[in-house]
C-alpha atoms as a PDB file:
ATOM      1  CA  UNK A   1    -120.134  22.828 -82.404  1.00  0.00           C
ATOM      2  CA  UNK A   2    -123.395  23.145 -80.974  1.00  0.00           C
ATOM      3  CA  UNK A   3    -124.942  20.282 -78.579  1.00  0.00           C
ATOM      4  CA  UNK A   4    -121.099  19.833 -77.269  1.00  0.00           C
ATOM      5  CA  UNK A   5    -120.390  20.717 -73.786  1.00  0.00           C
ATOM      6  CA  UNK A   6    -116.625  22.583 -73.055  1.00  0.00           C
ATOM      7  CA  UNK A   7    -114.434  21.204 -70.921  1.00  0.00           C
ATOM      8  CA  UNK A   8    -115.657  23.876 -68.221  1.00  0.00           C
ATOM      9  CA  UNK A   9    -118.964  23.175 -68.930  1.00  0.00           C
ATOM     10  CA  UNK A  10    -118.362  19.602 -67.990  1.00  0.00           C
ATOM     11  CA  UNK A  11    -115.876  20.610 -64.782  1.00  0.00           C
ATOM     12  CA  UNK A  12    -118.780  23.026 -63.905  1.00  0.00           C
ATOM     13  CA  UNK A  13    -121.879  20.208 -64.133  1.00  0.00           C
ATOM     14  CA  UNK A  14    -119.185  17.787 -61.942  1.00  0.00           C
ATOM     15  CA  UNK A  15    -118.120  20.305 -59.284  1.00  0.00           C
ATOM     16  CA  UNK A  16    -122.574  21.169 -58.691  1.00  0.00           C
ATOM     17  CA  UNK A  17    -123.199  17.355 -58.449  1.00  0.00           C
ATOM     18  CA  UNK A  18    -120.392  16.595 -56.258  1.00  0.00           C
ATOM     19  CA  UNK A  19    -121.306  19.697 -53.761  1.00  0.00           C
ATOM     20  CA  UNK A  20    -125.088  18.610 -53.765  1.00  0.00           C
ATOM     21  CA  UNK A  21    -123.249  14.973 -52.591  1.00  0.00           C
ATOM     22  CA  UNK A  22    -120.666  16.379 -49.592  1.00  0.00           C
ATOM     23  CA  UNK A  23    -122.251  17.787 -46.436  1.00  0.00           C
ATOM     24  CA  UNK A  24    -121.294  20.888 -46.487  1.00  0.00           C
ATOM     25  CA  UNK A  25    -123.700  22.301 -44.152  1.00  0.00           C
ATOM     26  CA  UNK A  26    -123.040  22.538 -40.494  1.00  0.00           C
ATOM     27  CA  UNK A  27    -125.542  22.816 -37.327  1.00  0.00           C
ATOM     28  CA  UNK A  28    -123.483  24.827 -34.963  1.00  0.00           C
ATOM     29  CA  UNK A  29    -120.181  26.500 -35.670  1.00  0.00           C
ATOM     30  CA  UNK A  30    -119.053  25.749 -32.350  1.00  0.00           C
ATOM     31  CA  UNK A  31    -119.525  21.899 -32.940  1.00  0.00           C
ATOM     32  CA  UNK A  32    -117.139  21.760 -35.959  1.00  0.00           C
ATOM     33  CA  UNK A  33    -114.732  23.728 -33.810  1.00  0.00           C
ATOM     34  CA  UNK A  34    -115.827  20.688 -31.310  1.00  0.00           C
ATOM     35  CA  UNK A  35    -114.620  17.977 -33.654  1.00  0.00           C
ATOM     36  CA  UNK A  36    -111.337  19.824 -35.223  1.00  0.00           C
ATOM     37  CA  UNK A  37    -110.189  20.072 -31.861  1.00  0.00           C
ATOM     38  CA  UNK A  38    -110.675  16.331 -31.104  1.00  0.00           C
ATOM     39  CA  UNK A  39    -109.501  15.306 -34.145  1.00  0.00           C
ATOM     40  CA  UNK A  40    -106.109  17.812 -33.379  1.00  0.00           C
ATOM     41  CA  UNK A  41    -106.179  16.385 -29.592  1.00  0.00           C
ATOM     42  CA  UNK A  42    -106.076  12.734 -30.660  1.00  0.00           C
ATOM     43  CA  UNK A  43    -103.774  13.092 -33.100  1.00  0.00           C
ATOM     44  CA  UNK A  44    -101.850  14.634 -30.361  1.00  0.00           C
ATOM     45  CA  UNK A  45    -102.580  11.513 -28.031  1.00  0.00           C
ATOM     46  CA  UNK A  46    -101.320   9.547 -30.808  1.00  0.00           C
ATOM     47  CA  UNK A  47     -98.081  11.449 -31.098  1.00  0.00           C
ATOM     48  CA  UNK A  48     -98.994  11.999 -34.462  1.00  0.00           C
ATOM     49  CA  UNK A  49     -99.222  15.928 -33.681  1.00  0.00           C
ATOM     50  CA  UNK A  50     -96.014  17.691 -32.286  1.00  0.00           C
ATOM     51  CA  UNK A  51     -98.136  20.547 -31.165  1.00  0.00           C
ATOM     52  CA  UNK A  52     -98.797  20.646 -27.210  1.00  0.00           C
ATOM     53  CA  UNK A  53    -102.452  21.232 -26.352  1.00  0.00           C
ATOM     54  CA  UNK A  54    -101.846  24.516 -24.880  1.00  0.00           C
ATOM     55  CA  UNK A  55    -100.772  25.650 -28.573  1.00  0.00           C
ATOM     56  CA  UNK A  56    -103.824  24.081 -30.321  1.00  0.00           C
ATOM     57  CA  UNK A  57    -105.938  26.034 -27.524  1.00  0.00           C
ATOM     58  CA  UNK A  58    -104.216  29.223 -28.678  1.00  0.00           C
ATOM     59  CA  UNK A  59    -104.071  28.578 -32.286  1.00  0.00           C
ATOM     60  CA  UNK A  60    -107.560  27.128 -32.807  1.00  0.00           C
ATOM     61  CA  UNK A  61    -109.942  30.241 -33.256  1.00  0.00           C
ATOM     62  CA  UNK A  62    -112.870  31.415 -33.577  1.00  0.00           C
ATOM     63  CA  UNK A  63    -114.182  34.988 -35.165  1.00  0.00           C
ATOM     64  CA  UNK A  64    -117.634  36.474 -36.253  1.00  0.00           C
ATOM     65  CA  UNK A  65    -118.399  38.945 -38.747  1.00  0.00           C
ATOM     66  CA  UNK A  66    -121.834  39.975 -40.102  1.00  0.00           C
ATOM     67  CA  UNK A  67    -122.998  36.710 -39.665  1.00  0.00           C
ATOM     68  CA  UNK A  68    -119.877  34.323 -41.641  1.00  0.00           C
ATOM     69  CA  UNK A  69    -117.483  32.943 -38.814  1.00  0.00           C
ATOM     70  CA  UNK A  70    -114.206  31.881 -39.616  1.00  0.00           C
ATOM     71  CA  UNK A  71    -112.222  29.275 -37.681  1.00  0.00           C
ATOM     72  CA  UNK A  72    -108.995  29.578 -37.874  1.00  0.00           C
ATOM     73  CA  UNK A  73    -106.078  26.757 -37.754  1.00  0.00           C
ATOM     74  CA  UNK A  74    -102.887  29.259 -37.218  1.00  0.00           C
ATOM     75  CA  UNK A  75    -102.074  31.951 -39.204  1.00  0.00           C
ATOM     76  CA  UNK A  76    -102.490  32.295 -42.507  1.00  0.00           C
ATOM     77  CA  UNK A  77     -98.785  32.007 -44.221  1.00  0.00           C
ATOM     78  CA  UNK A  78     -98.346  33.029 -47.680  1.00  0.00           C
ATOM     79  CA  UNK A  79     -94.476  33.218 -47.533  1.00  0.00           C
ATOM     80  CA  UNK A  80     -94.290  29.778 -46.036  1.00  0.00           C
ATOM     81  CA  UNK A  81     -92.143  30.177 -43.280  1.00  0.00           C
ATOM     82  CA  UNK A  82     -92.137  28.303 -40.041  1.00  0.00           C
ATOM     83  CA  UNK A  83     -92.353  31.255 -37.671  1.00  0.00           C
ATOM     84  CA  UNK A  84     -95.698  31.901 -38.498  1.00  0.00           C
ATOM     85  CA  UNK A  85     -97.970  30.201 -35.990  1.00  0.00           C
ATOM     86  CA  UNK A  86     -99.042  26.083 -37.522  1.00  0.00           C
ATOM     87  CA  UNK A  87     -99.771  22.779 -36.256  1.00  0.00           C
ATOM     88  CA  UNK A  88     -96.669  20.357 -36.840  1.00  0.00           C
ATOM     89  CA  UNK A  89     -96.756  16.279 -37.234  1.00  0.00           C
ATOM     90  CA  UNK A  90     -94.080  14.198 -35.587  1.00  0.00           C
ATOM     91  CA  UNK A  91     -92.450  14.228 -38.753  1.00  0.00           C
ATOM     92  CA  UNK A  92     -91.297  17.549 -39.384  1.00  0.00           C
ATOM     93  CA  UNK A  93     -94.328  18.319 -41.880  1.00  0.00           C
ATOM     94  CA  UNK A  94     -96.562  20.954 -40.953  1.00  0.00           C
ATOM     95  CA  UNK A  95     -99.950  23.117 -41.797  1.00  0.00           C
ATOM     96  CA  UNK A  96    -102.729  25.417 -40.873  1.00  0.00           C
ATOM     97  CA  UNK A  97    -106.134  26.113 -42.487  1.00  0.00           C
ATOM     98  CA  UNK A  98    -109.156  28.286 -41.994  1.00  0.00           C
ATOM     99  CA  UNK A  99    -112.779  27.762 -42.569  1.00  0.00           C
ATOM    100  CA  UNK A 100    -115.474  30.540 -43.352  1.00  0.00           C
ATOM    101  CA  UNK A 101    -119.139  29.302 -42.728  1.00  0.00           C
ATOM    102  CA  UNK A 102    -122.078  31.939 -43.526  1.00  0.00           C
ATOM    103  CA  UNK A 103    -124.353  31.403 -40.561  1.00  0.00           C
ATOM    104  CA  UNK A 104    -127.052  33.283 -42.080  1.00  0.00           C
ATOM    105  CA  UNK A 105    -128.011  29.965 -44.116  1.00  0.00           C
ATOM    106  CA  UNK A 106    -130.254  27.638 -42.429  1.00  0.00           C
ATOM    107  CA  UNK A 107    -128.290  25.212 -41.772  1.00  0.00           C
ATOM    108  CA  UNK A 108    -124.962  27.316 -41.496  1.00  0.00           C
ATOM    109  CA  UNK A 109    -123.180  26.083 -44.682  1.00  0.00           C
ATOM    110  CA  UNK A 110    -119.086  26.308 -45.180  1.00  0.00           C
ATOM    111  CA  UNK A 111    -118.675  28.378 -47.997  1.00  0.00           C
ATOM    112  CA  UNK A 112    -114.919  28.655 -48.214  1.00  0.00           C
ATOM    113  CA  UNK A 113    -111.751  27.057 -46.833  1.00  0.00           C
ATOM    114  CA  UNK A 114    -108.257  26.547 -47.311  1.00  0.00           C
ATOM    115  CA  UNK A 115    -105.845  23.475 -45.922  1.00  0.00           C
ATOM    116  CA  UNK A 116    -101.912  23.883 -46.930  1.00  0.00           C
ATOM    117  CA  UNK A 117     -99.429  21.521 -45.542  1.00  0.00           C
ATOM    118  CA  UNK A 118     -96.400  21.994 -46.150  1.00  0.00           C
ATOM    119  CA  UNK A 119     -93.250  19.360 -46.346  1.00  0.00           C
ATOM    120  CA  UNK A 120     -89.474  19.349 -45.005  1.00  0.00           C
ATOM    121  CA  UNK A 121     -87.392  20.671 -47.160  1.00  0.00           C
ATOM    122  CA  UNK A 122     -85.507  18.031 -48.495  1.00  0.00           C
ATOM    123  CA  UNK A 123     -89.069  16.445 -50.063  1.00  0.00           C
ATOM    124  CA  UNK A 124     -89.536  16.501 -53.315  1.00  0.00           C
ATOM    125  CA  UNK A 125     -92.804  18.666 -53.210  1.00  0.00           C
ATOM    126  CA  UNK A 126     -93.039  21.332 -50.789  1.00  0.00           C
ATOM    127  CA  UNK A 127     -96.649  21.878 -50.116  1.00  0.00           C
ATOM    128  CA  UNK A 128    -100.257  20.895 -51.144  1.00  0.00           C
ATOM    129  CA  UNK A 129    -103.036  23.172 -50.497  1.00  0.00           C
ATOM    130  CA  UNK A 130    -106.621  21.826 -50.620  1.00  0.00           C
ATOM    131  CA  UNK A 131    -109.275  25.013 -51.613  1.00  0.00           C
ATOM    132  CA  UNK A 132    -112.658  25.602 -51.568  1.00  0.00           C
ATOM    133  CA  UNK A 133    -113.278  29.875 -53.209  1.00  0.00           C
ATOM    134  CA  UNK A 134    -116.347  31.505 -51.814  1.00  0.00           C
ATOM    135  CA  UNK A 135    -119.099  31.636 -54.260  1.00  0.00           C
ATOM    136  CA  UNK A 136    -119.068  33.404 -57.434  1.00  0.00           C
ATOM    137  CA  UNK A 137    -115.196  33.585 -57.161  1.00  0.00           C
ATOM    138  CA  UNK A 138    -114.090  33.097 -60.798  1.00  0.00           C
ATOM    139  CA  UNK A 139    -112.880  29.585 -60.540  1.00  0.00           C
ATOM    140  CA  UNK A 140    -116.427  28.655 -60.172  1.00  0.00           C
ATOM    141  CA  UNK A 141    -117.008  29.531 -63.634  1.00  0.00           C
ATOM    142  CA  UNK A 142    -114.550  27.685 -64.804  1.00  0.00           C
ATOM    143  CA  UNK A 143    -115.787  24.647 -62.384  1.00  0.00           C
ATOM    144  CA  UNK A 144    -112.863  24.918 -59.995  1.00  0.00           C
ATOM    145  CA  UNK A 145    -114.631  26.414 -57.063  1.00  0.00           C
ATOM    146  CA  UNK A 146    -112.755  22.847 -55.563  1.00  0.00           C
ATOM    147  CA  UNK A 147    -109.262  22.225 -56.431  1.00  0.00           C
ATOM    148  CA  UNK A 148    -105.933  21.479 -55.408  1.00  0.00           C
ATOM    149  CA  UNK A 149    -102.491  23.312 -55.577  1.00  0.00           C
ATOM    150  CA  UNK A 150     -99.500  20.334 -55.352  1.00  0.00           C
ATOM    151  CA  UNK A 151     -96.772  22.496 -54.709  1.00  0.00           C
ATOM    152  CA  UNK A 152     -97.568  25.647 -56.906  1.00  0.00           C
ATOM    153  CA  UNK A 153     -99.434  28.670 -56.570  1.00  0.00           C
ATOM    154  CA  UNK A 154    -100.292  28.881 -59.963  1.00  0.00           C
ATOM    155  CA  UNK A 155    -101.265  24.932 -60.731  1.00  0.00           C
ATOM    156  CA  UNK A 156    -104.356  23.614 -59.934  1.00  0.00           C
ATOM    157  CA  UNK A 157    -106.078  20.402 -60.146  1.00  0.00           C
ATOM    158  CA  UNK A 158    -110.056  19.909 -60.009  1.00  0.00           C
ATOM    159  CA  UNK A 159    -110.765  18.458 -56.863  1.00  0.00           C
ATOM    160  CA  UNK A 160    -114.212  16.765 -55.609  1.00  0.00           C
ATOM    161  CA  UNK A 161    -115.389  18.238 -52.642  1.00  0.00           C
ATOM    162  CA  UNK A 162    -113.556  17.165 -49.533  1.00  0.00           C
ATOM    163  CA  UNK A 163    -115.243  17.959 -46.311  1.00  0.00           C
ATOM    164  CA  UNK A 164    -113.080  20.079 -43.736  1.00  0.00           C
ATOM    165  CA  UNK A 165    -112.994  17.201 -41.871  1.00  0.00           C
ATOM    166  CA  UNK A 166    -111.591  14.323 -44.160  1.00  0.00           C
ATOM    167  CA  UNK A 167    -109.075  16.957 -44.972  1.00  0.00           C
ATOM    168  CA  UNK A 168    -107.474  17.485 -41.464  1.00  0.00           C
ATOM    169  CA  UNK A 169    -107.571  13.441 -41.272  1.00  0.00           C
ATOM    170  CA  UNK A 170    -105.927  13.342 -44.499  1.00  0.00           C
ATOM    171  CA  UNK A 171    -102.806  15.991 -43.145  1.00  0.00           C
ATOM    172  CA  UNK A 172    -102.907  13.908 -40.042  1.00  0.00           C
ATOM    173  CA  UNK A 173    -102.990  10.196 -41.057  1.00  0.00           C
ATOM    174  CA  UNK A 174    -103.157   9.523 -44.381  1.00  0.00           C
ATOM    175  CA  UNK A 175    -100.809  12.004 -46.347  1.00  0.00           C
ATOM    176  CA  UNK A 176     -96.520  10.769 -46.005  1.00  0.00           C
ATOM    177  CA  UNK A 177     -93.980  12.876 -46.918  1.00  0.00           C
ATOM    178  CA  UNK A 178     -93.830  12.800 -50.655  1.00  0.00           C
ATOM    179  CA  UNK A 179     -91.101   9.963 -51.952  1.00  0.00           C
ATOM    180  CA  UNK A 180     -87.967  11.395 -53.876  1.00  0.00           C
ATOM    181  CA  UNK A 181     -88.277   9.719 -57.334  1.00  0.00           C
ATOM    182  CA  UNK A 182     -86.366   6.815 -57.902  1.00  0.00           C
ATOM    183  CA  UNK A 183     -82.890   7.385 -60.523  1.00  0.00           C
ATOM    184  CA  UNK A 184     -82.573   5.860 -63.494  1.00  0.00           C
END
């Protein structure tokens, strides 16, 4: 079958276009930190956001390594459990994230991230996770480097690149707990 592109061939040309299209490059860390916060305050304002703004103070944070700084969104929470510090909406769903941006790039560029909200537990789905692997992480390969898990670990849907940014808006505003399907 020569002259045929695979389907990860095809996932892989997609996923490079689409990252050459989102702005993933940043001028200062400490401005994105800037804007998550505002965007976390609002929502707050809004009573969209449970979370006082003492807690997104403390949970909102910053660390440097060798160049890459990470922001952090609460703790990372494999096991899913709500005594792990997260942000919580009005509604009873709730999430954290974390962002890793490589300053040594000029501009800084965010080179890995991971959003997971999860749902009450009466919803249908309990969590969606939007990620973004670091480069050369194997799911690049297979054009995946962007993709989303809706409510399993080991499912995942290609994804066009989201921006850090239009994520958190999405967990805020745009994303209602999932529906129950209807009986027949």
């Amino acid at each position: 079958m020569s002259g045929r592109k695979t389907w990860e061939t095809i996932c892989n040309d997609i996923q490079h276009r689409s990252i050459k299209s989102t702005p993933l490059t940043v001028t200062k860390v400490s401005e994105l930190r800037t804007q998550i916060f505002k965007c976390l305050n609002n929502a707050r304002d809004e009573r969209v956001l449970r979370t006082e703004l003492k807690e997104i103070y403390k949970l909102l944070k910053l660390t440097s390594d060798k160049g890459k700084t990470a922001i952090f969104g609460g703790e990372r929470n494999f096991k899913r459990t709500r005594e792990v510090p997260h942000f919580e909406r009005t509604d009873g769903c709730w999430f954290d994230f974390s962002i890793l941006i490589d300053e040594t790039l000029k501009p800084a560029e965010i080179i890995g991230f991971d959003f997971e909200i999860r749902f009450p537990e009466e919803s249908q789905v309990r969590f969606l996770r939007f990620d973004l692997n670091l480069p050369d992480h194997n799911n690049e390969e297979r054009g995946m480097r962007f993709h989303v898990h809706p409510g399993s670990d080991d499912f995942m849907i290609h994804s066009p690149p989201v921006s850090p940014l239009e994520i958190l808006h999405l967990f805020l505003y745009d994303l209602p707990i999932p529906a129950k399907p209807r009986s027949s």
